[in-house]
C-alpha atoms as a PDB file:
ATOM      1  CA  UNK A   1      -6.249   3.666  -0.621  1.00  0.00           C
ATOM      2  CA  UNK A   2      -2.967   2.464  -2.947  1.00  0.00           C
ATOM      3  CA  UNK A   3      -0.280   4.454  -3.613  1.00  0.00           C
ATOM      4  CA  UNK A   4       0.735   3.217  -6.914  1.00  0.00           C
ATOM      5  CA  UNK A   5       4.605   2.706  -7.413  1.00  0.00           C
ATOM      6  CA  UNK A   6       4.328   3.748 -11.474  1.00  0.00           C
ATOM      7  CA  UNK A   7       1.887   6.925 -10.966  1.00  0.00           C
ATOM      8  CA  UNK A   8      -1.047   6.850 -13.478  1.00  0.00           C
ATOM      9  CA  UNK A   9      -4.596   8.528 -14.340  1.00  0.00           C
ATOM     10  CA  UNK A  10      -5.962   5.486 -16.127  1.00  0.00           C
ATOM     11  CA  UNK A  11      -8.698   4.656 -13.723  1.00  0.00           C
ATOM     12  CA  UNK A  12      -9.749   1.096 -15.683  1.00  0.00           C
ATOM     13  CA  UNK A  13      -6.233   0.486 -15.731  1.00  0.00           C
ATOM     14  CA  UNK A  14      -6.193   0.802 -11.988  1.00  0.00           C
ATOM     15  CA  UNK A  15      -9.243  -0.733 -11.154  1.00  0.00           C
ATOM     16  CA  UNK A  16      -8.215  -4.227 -12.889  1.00  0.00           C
ATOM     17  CA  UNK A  17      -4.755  -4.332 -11.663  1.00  0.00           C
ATOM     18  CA  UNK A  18      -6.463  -3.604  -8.240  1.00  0.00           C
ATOM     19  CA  UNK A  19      -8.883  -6.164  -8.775  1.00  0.00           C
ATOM     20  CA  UNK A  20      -6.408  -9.036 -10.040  1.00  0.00           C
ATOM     21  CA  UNK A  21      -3.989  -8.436  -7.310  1.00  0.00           C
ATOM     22  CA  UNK A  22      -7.200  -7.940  -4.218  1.00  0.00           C
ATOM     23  CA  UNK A  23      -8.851 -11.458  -5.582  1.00  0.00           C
ATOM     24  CA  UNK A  24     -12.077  -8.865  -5.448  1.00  0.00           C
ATOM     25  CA  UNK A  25     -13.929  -6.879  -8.099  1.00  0.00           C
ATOM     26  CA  UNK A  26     -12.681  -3.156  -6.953  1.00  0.00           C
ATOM     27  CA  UNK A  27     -14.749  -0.035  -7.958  1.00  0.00           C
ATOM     28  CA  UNK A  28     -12.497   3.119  -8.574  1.00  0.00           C
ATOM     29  CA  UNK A  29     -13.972   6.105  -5.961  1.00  0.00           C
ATOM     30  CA  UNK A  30     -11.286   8.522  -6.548  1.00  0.00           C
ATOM     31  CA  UNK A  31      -7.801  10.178  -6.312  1.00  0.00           C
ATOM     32  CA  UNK A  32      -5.338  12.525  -4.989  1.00  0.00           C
ATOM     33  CA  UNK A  33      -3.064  12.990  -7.262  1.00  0.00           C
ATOM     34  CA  UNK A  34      -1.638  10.291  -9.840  1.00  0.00           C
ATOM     35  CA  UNK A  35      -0.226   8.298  -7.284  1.00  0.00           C
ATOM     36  CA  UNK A  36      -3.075   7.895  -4.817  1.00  0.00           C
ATOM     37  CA  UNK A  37      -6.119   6.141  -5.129  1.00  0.00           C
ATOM     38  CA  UNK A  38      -9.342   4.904  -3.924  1.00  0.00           C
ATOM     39  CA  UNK A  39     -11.556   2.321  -4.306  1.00  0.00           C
ATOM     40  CA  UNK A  40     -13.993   0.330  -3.046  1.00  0.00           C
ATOM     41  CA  UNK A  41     -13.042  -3.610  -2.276  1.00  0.00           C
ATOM     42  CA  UNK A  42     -15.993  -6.149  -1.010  1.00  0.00           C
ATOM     43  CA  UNK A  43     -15.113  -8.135   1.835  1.00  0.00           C
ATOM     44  CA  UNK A  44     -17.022 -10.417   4.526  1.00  0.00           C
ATOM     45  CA  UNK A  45     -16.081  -9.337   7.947  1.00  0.00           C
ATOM     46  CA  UNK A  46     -12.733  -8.327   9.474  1.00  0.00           C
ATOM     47  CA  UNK A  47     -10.790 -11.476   8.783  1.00  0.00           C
ATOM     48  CA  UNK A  48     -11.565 -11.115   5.246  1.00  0.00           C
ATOM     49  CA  UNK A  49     -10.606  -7.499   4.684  1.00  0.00           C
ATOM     50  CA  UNK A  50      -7.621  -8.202   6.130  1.00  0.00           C
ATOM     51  CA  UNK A  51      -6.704 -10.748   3.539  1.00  0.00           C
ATOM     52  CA  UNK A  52      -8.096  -8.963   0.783  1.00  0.00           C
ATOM     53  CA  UNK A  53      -5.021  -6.069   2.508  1.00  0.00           C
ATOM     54  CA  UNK A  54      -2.528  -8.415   2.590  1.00  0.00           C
ATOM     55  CA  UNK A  55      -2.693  -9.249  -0.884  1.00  0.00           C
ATOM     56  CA  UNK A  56      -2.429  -6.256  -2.271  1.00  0.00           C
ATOM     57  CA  UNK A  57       0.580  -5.404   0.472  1.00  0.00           C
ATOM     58  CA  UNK A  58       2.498  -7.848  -0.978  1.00  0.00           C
ATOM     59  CA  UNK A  59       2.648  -6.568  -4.527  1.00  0.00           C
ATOM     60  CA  UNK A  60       5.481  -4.173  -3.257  1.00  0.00           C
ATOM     61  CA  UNK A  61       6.099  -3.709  -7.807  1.00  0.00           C
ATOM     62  CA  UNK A  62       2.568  -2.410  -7.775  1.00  0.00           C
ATOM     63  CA  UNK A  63       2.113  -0.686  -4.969  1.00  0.00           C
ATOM     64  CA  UNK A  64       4.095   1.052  -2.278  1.00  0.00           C
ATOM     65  CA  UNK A  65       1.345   1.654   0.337  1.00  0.00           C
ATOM     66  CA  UNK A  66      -1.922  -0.015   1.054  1.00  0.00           C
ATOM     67  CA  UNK A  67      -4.107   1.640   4.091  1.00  0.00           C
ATOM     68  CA  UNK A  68      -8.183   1.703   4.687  1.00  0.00           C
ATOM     69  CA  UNK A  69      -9.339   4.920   4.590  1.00  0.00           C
ATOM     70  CA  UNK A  70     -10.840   5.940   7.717  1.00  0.00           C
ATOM     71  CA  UNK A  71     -11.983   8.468   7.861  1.00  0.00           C
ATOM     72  CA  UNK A  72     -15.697   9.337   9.100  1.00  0.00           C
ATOM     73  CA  UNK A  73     -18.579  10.419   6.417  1.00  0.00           C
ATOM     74  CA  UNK A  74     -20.413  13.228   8.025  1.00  0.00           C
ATOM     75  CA  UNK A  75     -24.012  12.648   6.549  1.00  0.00           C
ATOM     76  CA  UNK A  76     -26.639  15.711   7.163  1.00  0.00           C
ATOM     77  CA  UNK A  77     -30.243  14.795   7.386  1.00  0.00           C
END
């Protein structure tokens, strides 16, 4: 999830500047507003997610929070 710092509803918009600033090919999932966002970034394995994290952390201008979403998909059979 990103909170963008300049709020927008242009999904491709968001989904390259997530992309250029992850290092990853990102793949918009959805939103809560115009501010937050979700997508979907590949990564190998824990060390690897984290970086993936840390670069888009570190674009404070394009975002003002990063965080995984967490929370548990309740699948019925």
């Amino acid at each position: 999830m990103v909170k963008l710092a300049q709020p927008s509803s242009d999904t491709a918009a968001i989904t390259r500047l997530v992309s250029s600033r992850a290092g990853v090919t990102a793949r918009y999932f959805g939103s809560s507003g115009l501010a937050w966002h979700a997508l979907r970034l590949p990564c190998n394995g824990a060390a690897d997610c984290e970086a993936v994290l840390q670069r888009l952390r570190a674009d404070r201008g394009a975002f003002e929070f990063v965080e995984l979403d967490e929370r548990k998909l309740i699948v019925k059979p």
